[in-house]
Every structure is written in structure tokens, then in C-alpha cells.
C-alpha atoms as a PDB file:
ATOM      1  CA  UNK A   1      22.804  62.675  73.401  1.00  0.00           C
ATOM      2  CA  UNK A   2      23.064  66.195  71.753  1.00  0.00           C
ATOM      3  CA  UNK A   3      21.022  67.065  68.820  1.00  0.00           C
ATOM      4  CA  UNK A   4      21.942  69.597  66.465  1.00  0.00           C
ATOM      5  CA  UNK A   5      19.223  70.896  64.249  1.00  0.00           C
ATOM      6  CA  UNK A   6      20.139  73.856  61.899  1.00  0.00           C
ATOM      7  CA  UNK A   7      17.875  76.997  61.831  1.00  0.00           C
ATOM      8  CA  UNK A   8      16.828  76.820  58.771  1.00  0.00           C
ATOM      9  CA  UNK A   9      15.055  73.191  59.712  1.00  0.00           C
ATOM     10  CA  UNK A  10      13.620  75.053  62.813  1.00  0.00           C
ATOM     11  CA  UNK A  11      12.102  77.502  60.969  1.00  0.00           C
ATOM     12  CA  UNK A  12      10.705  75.453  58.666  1.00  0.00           C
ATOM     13  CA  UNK A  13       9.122  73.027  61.251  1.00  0.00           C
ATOM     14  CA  UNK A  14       7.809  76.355  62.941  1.00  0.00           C
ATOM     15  CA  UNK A  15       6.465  76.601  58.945  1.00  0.00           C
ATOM     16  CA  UNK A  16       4.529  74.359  58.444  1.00  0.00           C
ATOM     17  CA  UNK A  17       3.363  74.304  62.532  1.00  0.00           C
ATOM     18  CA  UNK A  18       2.155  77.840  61.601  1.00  0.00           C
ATOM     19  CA  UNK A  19       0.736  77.345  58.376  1.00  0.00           C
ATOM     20  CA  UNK A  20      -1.026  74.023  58.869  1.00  0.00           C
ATOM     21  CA  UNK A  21       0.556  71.965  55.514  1.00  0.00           C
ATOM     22  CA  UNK A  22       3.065  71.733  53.226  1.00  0.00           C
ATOM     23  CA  UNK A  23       1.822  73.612  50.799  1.00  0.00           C
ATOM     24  CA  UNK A  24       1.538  76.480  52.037  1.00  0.00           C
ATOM     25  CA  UNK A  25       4.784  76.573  54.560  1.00  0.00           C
ATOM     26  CA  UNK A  26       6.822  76.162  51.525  1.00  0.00           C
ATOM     27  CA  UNK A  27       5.270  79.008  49.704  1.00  0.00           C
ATOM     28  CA  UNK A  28       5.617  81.289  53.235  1.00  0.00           C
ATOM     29  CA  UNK A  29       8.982  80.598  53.602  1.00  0.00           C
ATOM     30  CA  UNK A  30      10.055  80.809  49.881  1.00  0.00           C
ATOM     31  CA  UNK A  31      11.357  77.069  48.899  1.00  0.00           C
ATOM     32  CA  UNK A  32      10.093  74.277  46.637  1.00  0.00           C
ATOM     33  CA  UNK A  33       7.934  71.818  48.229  1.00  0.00           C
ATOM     34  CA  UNK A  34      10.454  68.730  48.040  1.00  0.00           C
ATOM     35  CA  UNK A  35      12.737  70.783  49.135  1.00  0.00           C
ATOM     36  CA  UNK A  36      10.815  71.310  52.563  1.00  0.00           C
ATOM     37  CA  UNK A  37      10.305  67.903  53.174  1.00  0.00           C
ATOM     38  CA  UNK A  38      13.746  67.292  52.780  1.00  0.00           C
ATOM     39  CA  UNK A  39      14.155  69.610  55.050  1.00  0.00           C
ATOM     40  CA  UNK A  40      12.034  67.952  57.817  1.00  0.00           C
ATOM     41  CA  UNK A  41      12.940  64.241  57.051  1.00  0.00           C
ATOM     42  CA  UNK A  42      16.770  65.012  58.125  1.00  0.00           C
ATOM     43  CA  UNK A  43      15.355  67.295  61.087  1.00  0.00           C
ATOM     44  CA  UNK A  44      13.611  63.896  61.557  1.00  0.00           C
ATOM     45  CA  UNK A  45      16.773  61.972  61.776  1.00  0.00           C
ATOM     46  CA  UNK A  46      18.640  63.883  63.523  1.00  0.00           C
ATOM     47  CA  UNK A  47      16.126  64.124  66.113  1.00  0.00           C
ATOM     48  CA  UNK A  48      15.787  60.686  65.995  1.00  0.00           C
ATOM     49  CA  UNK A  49      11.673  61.032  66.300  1.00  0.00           C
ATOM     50  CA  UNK A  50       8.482  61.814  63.706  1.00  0.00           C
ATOM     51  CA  UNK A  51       7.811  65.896  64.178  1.00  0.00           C
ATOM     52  CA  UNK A  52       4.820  65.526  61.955  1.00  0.00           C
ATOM     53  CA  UNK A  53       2.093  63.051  61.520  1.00  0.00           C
ATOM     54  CA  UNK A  54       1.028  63.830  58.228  1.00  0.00           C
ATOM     55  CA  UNK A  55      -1.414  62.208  55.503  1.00  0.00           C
ATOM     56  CA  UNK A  56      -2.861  63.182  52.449  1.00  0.00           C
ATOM     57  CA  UNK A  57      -5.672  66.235  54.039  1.00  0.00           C
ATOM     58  CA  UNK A  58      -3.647  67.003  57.358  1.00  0.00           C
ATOM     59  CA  UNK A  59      -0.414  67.591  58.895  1.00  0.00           C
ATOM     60  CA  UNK A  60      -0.290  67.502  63.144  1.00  0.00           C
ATOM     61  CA  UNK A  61       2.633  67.756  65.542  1.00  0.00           C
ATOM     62  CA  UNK A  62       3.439  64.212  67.198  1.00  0.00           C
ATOM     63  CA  UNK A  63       4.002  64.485  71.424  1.00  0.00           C
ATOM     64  CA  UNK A  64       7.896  65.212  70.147  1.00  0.00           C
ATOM     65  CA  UNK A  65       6.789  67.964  67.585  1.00  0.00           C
ATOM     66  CA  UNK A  66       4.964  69.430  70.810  1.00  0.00           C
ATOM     67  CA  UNK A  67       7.649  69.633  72.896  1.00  0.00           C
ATOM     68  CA  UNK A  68      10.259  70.664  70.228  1.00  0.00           C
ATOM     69  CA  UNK A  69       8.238  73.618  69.016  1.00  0.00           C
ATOM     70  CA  UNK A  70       8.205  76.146  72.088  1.00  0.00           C
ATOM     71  CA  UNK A  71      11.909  75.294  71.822  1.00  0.00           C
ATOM     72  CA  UNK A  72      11.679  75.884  67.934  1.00  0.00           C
ATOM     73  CA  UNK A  73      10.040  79.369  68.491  1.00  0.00           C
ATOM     74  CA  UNK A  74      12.478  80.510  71.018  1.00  0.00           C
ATOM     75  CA  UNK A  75      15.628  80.119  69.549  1.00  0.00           C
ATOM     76  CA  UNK A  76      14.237  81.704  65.972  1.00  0.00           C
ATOM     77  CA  UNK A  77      13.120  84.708  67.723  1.00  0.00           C
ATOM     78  CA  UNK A  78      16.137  85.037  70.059  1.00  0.00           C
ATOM     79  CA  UNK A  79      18.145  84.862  66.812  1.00  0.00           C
ATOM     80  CA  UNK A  80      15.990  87.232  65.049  1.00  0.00           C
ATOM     81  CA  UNK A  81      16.591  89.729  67.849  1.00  0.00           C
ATOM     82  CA  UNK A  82      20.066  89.554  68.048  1.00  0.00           C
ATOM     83  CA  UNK A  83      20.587  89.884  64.463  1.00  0.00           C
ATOM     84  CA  UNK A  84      18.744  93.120  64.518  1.00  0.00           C
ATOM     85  CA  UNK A  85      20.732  94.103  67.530  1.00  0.00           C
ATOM     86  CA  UNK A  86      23.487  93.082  64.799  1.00  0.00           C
ATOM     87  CA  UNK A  87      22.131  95.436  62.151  1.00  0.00           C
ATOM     88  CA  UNK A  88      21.503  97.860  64.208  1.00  0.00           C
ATOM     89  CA  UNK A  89      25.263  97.921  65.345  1.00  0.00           C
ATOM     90  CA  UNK A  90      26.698  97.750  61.884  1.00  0.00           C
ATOM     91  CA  UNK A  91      24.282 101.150  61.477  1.00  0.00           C
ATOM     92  CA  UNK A  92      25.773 102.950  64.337  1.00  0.00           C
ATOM     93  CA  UNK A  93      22.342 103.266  65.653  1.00  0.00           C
ATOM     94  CA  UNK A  94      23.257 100.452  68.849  1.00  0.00           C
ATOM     95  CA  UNK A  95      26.824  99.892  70.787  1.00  0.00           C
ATOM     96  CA  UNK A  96      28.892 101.690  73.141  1.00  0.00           C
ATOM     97  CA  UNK A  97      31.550 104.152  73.282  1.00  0.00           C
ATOM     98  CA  UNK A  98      34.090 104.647  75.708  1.00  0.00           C
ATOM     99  CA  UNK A  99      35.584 107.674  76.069  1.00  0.00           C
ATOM    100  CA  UNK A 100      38.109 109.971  78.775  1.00  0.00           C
ATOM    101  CA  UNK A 101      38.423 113.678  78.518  1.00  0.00           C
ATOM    102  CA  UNK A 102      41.215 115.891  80.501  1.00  0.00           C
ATOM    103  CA  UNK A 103      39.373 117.877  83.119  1.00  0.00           C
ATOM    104  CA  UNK A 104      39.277 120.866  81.498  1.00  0.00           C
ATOM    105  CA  UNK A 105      37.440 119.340  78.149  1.00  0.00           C
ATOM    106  CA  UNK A 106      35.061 117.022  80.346  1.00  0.00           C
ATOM    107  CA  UNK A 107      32.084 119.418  81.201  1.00  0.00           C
ATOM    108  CA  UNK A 108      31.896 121.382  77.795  1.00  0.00           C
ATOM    109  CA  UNK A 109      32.714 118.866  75.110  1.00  0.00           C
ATOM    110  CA  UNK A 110      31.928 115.329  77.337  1.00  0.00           C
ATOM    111  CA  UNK A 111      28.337 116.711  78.743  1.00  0.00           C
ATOM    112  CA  UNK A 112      27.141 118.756  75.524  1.00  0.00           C
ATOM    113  CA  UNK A 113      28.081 116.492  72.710  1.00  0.00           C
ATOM    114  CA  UNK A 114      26.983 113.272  74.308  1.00  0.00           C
ATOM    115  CA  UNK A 115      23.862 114.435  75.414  1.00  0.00           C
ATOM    116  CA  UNK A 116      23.271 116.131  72.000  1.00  0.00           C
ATOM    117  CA  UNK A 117      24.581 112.784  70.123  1.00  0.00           C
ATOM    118  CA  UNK A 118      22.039 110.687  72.802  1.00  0.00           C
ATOM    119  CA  UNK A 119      19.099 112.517  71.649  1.00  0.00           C
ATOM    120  CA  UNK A 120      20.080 111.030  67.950  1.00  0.00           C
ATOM    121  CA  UNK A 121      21.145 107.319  68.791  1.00  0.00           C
ATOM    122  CA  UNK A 122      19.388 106.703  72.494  1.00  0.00           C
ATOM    123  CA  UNK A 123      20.344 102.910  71.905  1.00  0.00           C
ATOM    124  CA  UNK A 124      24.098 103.752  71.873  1.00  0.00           C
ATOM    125  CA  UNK A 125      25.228 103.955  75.716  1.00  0.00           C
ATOM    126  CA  UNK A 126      28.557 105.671  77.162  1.00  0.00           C
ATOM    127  CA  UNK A 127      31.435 105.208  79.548  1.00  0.00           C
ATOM    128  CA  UNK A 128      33.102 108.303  80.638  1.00  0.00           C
ATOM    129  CA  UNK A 129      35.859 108.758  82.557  1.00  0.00           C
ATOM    130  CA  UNK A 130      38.174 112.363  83.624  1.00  0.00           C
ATOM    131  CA  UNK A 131      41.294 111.462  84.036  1.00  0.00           C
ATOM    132  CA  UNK A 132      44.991 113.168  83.405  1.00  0.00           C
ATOM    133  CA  UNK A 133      46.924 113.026  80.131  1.00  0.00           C
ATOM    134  CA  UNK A 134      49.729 110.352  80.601  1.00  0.00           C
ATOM    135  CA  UNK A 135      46.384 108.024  82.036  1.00  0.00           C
ATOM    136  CA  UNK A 136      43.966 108.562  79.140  1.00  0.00           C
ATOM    137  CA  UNK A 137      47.029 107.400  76.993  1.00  0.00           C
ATOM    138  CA  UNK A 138      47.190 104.544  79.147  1.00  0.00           C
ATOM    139  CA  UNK A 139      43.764 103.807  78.880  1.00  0.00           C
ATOM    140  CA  UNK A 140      43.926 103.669  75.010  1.00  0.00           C
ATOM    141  CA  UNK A 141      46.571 101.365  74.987  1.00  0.00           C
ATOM    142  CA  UNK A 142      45.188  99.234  77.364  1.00  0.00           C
ATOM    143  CA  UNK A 143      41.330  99.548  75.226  1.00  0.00           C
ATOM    144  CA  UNK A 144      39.831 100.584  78.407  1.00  0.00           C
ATOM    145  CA  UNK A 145      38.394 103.498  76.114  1.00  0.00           C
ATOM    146  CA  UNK A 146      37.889 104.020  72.203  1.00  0.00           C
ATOM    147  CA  UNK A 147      38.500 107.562  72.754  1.00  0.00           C
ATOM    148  CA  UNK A 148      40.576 110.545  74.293  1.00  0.00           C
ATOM    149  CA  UNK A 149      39.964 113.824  74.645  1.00  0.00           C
ATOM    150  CA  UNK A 150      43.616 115.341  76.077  1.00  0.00           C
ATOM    151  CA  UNK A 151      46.616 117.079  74.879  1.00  0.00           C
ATOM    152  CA  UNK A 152      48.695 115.969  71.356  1.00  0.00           C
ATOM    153  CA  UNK A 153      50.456 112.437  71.959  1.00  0.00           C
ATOM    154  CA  UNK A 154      53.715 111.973  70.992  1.00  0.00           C
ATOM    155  CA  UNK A 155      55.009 111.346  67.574  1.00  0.00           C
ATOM    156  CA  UNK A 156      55.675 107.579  68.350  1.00  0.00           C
ATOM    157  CA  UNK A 157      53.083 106.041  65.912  1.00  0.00           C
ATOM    158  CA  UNK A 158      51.053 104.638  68.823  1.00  0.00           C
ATOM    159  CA  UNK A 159      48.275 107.167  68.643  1.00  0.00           C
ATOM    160  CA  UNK A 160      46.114 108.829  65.694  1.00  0.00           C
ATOM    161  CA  UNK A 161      45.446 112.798  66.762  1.00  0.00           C
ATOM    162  CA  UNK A 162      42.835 115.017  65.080  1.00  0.00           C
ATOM    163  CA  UNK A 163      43.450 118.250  66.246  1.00  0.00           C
ATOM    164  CA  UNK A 164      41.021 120.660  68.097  1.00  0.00           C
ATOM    165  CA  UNK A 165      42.161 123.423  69.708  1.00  0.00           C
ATOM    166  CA  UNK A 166      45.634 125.337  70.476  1.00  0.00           C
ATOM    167  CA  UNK A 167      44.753 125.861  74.549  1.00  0.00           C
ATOM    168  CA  UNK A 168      46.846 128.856  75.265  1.00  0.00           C
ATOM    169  CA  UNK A 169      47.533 129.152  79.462  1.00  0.00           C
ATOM    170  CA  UNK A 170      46.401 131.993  81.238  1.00  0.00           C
ATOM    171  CA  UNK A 171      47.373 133.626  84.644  1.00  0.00           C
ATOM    172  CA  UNK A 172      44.227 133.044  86.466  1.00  0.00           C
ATOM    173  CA  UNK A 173      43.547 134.994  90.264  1.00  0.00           C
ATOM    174  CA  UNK A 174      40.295 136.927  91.961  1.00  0.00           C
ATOM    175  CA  UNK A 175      38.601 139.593  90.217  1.00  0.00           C
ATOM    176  CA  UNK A 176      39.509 141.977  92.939  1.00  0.00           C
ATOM    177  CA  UNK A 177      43.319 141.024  92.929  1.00  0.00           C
ATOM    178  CA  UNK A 178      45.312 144.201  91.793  1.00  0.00           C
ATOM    179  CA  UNK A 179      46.444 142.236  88.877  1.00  0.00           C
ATOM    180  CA  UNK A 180      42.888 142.296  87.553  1.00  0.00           C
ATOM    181  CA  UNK A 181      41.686 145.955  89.130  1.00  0.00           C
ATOM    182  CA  UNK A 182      45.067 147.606  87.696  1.00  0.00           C
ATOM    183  CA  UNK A 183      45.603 146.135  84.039  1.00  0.00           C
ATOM    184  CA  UNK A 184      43.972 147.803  81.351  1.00  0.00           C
ATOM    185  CA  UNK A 185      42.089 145.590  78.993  1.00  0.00           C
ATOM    186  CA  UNK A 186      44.005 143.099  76.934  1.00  0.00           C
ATOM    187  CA  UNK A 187      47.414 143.371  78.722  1.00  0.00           C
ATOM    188  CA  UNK A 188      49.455 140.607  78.998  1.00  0.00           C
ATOM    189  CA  UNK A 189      52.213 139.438  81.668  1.00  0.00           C
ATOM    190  CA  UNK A 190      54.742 138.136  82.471  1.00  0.00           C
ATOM    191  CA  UNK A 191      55.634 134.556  83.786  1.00  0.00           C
ATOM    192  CA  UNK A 192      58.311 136.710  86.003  1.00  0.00           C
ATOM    193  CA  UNK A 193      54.481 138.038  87.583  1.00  0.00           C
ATOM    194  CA  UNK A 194      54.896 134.934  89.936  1.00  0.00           C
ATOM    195  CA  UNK A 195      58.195 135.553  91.560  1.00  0.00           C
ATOM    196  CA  UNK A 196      56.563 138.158  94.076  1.00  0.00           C
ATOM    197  CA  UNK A 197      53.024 136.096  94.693  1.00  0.00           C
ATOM    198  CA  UNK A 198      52.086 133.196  96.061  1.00  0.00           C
ATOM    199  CA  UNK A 199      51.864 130.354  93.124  1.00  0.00           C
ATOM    200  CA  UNK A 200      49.671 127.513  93.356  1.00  0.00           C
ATOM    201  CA  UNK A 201      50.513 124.521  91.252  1.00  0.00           C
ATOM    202  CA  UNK A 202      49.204 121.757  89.274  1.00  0.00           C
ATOM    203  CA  UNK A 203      50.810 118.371  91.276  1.00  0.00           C
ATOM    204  CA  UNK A 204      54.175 116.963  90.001  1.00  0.00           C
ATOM    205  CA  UNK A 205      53.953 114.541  86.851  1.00  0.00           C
ATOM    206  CA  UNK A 206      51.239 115.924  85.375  1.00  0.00           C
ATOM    207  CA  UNK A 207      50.749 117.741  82.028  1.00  0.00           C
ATOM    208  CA  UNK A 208      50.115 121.150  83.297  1.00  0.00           C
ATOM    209  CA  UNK A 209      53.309 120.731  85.698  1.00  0.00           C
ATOM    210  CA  UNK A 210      55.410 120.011  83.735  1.00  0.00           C
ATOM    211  CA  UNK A 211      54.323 123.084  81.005  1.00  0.00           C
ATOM    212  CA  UNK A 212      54.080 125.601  84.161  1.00  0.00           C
ATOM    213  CA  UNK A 213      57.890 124.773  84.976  1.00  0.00           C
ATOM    214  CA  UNK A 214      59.175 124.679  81.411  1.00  0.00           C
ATOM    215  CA  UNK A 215      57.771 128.458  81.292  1.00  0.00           C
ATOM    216  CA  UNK A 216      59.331 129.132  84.286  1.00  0.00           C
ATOM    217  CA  UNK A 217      62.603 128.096  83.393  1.00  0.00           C
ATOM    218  CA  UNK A 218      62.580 129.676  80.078  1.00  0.00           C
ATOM    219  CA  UNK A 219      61.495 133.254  81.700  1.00  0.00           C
ATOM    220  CA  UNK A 220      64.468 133.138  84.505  1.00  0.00           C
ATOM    221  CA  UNK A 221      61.735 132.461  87.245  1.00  0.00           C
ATOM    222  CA  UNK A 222      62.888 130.207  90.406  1.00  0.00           C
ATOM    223  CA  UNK A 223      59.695 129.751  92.575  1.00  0.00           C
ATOM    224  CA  UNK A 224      58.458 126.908  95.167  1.00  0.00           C
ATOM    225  CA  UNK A 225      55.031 126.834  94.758  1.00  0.00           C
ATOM    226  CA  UNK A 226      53.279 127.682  97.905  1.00  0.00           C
ATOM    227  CA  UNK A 227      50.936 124.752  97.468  1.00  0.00           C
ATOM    228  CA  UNK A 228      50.416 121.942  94.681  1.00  0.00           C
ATOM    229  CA  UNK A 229      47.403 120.093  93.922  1.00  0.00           C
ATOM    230  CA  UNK A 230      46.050 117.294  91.450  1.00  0.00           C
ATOM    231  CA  UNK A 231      45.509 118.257  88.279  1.00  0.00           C
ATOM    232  CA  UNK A 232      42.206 116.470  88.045  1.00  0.00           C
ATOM    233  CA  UNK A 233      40.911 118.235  90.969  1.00  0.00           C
ATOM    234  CA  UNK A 234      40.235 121.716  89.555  1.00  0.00           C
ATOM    235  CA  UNK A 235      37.769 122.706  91.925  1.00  0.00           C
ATOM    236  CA  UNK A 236      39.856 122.488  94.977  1.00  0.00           C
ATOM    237  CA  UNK A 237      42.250 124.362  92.524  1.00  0.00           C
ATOM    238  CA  UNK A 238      40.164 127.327  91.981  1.00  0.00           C
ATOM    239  CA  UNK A 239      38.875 127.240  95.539  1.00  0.00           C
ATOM    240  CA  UNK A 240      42.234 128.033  96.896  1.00  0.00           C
ATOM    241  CA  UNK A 241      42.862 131.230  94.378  1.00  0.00           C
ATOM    242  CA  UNK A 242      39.080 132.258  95.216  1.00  0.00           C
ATOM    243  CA  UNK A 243      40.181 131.910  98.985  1.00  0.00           C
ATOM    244  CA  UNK A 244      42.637 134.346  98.664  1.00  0.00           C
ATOM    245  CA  UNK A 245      46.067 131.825  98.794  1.00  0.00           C
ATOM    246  CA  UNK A 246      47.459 132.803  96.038  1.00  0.00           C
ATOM    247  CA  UNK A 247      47.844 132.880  91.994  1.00  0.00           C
ATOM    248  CA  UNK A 248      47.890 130.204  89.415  1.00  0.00           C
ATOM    249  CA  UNK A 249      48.481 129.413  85.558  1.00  0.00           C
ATOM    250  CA  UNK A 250      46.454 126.978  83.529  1.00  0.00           C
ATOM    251  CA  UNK A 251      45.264 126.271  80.164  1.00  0.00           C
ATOM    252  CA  UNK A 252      42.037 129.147  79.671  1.00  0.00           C
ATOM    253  CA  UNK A 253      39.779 126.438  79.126  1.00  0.00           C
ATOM    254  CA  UNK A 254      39.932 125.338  82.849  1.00  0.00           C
ATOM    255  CA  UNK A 255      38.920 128.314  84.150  1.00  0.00           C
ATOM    256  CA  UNK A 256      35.245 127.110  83.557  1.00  0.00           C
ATOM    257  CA  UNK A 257      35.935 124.568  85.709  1.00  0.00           C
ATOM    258  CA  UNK A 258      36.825 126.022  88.772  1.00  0.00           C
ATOM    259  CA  UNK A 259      33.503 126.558  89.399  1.00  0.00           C
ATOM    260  CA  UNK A 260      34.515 130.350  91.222  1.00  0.00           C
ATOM    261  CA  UNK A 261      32.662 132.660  89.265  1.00  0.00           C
ATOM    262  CA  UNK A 262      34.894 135.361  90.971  1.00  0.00           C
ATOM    263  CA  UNK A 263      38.010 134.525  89.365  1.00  0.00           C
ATOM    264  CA  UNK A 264      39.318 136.223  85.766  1.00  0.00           C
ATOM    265  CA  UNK A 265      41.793 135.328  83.418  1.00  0.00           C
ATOM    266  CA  UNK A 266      44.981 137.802  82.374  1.00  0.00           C
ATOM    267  CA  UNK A 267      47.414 136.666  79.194  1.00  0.00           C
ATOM    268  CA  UNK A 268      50.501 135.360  79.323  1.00  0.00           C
ATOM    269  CA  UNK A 269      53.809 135.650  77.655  1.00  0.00           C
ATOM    270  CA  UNK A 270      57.303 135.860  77.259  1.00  0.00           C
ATOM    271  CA  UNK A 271      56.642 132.839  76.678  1.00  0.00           C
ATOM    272  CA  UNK A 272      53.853 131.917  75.114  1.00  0.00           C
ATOM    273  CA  UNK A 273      52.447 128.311  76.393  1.00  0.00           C
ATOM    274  CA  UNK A 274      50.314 126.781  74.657  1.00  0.00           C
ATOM    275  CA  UNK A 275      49.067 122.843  74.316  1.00  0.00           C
ATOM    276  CA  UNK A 276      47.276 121.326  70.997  1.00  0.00           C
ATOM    277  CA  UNK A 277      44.547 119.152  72.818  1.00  0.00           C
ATOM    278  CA  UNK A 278      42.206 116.974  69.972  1.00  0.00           C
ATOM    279  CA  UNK A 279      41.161 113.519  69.956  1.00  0.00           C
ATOM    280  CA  UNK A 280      42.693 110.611  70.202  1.00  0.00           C
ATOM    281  CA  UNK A 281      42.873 107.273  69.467  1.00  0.00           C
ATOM    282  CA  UNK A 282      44.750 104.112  68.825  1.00  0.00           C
ATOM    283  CA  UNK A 283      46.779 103.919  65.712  1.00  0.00           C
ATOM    284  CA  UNK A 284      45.060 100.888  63.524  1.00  0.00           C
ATOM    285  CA  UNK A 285      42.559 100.230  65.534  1.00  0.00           C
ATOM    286  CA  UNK A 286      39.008  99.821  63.602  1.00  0.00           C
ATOM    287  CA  UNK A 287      35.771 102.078  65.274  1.00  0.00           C
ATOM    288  CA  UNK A 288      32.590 101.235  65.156  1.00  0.00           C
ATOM    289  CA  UNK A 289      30.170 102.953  63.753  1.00  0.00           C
ATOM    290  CA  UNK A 290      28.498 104.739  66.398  1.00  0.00           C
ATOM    291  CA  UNK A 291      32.099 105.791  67.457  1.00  0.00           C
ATOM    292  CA  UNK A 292      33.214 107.331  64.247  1.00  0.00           C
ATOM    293  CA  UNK A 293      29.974 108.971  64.370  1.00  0.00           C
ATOM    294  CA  UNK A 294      30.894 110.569  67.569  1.00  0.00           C
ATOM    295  CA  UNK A 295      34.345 111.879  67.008  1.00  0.00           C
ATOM    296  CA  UNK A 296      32.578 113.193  63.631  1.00  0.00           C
ATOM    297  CA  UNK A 297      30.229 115.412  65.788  1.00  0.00           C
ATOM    298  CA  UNK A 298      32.897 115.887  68.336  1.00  0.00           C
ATOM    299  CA  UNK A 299      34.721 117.569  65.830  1.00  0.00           C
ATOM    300  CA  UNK A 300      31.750 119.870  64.792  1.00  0.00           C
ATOM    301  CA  UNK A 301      31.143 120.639  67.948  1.00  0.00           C
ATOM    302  CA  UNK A 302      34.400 121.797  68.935  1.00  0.00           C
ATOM    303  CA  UNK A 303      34.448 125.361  68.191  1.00  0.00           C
ATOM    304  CA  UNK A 304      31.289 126.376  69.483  1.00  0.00           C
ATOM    305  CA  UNK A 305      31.501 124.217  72.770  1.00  0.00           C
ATOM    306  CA  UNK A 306      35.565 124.010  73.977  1.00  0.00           C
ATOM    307  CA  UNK A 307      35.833 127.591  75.771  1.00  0.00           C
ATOM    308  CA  UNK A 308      37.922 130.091  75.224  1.00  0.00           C
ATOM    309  CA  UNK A 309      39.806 132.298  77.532  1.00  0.00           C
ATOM    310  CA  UNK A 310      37.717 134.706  79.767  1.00  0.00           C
ATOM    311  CA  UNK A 311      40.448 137.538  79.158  1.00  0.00           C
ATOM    312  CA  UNK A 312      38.379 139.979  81.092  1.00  0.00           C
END
């Protein structure tokens, strides 16, 4: 047989355990004394046993008030914790956020903001994931994540965007490449610049593809690139223009994540290419605290962290 007993009756048998009578539990835990032995009479009968033997100079637990108490004190205090957990949730100072970053915005804003915001809320924990633009989407509307750091959604009312940053792509080869050695300071090219060098691509499908071949095709340029390689893998990118194998065009804030310290950056126009990358999330859906928080301080941090072009 199950019995239910409320908290409020445990924590008045705990009480009047602790304080040794009546009296004085009712006065600890702030009710009238009739009130309190209501309280325990029902506990009583819905235990179907005497918690207290009690006369008129002393009040002990019977063998069932024994048993019950341990009990008594347990689930009180588990509540108790787990309603500060609570509170500390609905403060923003517990919880966890979820976020995914494009490559390129993963090692400055991801790394520097959530260690920074860690230092000020070590109780809230993260999940990060680097993934490409069409995935974080899919990741948001799937609520895999709470948050997305990647380039402008479309205007479909699916996604809220806060903008960050217009990301403006750069051609990007070795410091020693006659592009770099020969071009005064400042000068800008060309997408035509490709159709005599060796192009290394971003894979098909993915954001950067597809803005790479729009400028392309706006400039009059037919190329096959001479190799093509995720998106998400800008290392193996970069190591393949520091090796020598040719030239490629990406937004200038992935050049600092090429990890080749060897490689430069030169402008780019006719046309201009440029992506609005922010953060996003799901249209309607309510934050928590601690996540609100963070894309507050993402924001602020924004300027100072997301890098610029090394135009050198």
C-alpha cells in the first residue's frame, strides 16, 4: 500500500523530531500550535501508525516515527536542493547552453567568450559543436542547440538573426606568392585573378561554394577548381595553399584558422562578396536565462574578438 504524505507534514514531523515538543516546532516552523497537530494527526492517518508518543512533559518518536524520519530528512533536503538548483536556474547562474559556430567564428568568438562567460557563471556548462551553415540551421530546428553562430538565415520566419559582422572574402595565398611580393599595399583584385592559377575550393553545397561560384559567374570567370575540400576542414584548406598547390578565396575571418602563419590576405572585387554572419536562433522559442546572458556578451564581444582581414 502506497502512502502519500505531503511535505509540509514531513517537515513538520522533522519539527518537532528536531525541536523536542510542540511548542517549540510550531514556533520554528512559523504555524499555530493546533494547526501542527493537525498537521501530524492526518500524517498519522495516512500512515496508518502513531509517529509520536507524546504526553503532557515529552514528545518521542514511536519504532514507525524511527524509521519514517531518515526517510523524512531525505526527501526535505533533496527537495531543498533541487529547488535551489531551481533558483539558481531562473537566475542564470545554473543550466546549459548549446551552441554551433561556422568554422571560421569557432576559435575567436566560441573559445574567448565562453571561457570569459565561465569565469562569471562556472555552474552553467556548454555544448559546442563546428559545423557548416545549412547544419547549424538544422540543428536549431531540430533543438539540438539554443544557439548559432553562422551566416544570415533566410527571410522565412523560422529563425531570429542579430547581426554581427559583414565578413567580406579575401583572396588568400603564401606570403612569397608574386601576388603578395608584387602588390603594393591595399590593392585589390580581381576574381578574373583565378583564371591563370590554380584555385582551391570550398566542397560543393556548402556556404562558401556556393558564394565563390556566384562571384565567379558574375566576373566572366569559368574555372575547375584544381582541388575541393570541406568547408569545415580549414586546416587541410590552408595546408594545401601553404604547400604551394594553389590559391583560394574565403571569408577574411578564416584566415586565422588555417593555422599557416605564412599565408596573407589580398582584397577582392569586381565583385564585392560579402556574408552578414550574427547569431541565431529559433523564432519563438523562449531562452533561458543563462542563454540570453550569453548572446548578450556574445554580442559585446563581437567587435573586439571576430577578426578582421589580415590585408597585409
Amino acid at each position: 500500500m502506497r502512502t502519500n504524505l505531503s511535505l509540509r507534514q514531513l517537515e513538520a514531523i522533522l519539527a518537532i523530531a528536531d525541536q523536542g515538543n510542540f511548542s517549540s516546532a510550531a514556533e520554528h516552523i512559523h504555524v499555530s500550535q493546533p494547526s501542527l497537530s493537525r498537521t501530524i494527526r492526518l500524517a498519522e492517518e495516512a500512515l496508518g501508525a502513531r509517529i509520536f508518543d507524546r504526553d503532557t512533559r515529552s514528545v518521542s518518536l514511536t519504532p514507525a516515527g524511527r524509521e519514517l524520519l531518515p526517510i523524512a530528512r531525505r526527501i526535505v533536503d533533496e527537495f531543498s536542493d533541487s529547488m535551489s538548483e531551481l533558483s539558481q536556474f531562473m537566475e542564470g547562474r545554473r543550466g546549459r547552453v548549446r551552441v554551433a559556430a561556422l568554422p571560421s567564428m569557432a576559435p575567436s568568438l566560441m573559445v574567448e567568450v565562453v571561457a570569459s562567460f565561465s569565469a562569471a557563471y562556472p555552474q552553467v556548462d556548454f555544448v559546442l559543436k563546428v559545423d557548416s551553415a545549412d547544419r547549424v540551421l538544422a540543428l536549431l530546428e531540430a533543438r539540438s542547440i539554443d544557439i548559432g553562430l553562422t551566416v544570415q538565415p533566410p527571410p522565412d520566419g523560422r529563425f531570429a538573426y542579430q547581426h554581427l559582422q559583414d565578413d567580406e572574402f579575401v583572396l588568400i595565398c603564401r606570403a612569397d606568392d608574386p601576388l603578395a611580393v608584387n602588390s603594393r599595399p591595399g590593392r585589390v583584385f580581381g576574381w578574373d585573378v583565378f583564371a591563370e592559377r590554380r584555385f582551391i575550393a570550398a566542397s560543393p553545397g556548402s556556404n562558401t561554394r556556393a558564394a565563390t561560384d556566384a562571384a565567379f559567374m558574375a566576373a566572366g570567370v569559368t574555372l575547375r577548381p584544381a582541388h575541393e575540400v570541406d568547408s569545415s576542414n580549414l586546416p587541410i584548406l590552408g595546408g594545401l595553399v601553404a604547400s604551394g598547390l594553389g590559391l583560394t578565396a574565403l571569408p577574411g575571418s578564416a584566415l586565422s584558422c588555417l593555422n599557416q602563419p605564412g599565408l596573407v590576405s589580398r582584397r577582392l572585387a569586381r565583385p564585392d562578396v560579402r556574408r552578414k554572419v550574427g547569431i541565431v536562433t529559433l523564432a519563438g522559442r523562449t531562452q533561458s536565462i543563462a542563454t540570453t546572458r550569453f548572446i548578450e556578451q556574445l554580442k559585446l564581444a563581437a567587435d573586439a574578438l571576430l577578426p578582421a582581414p589580415s590585408l597585409a
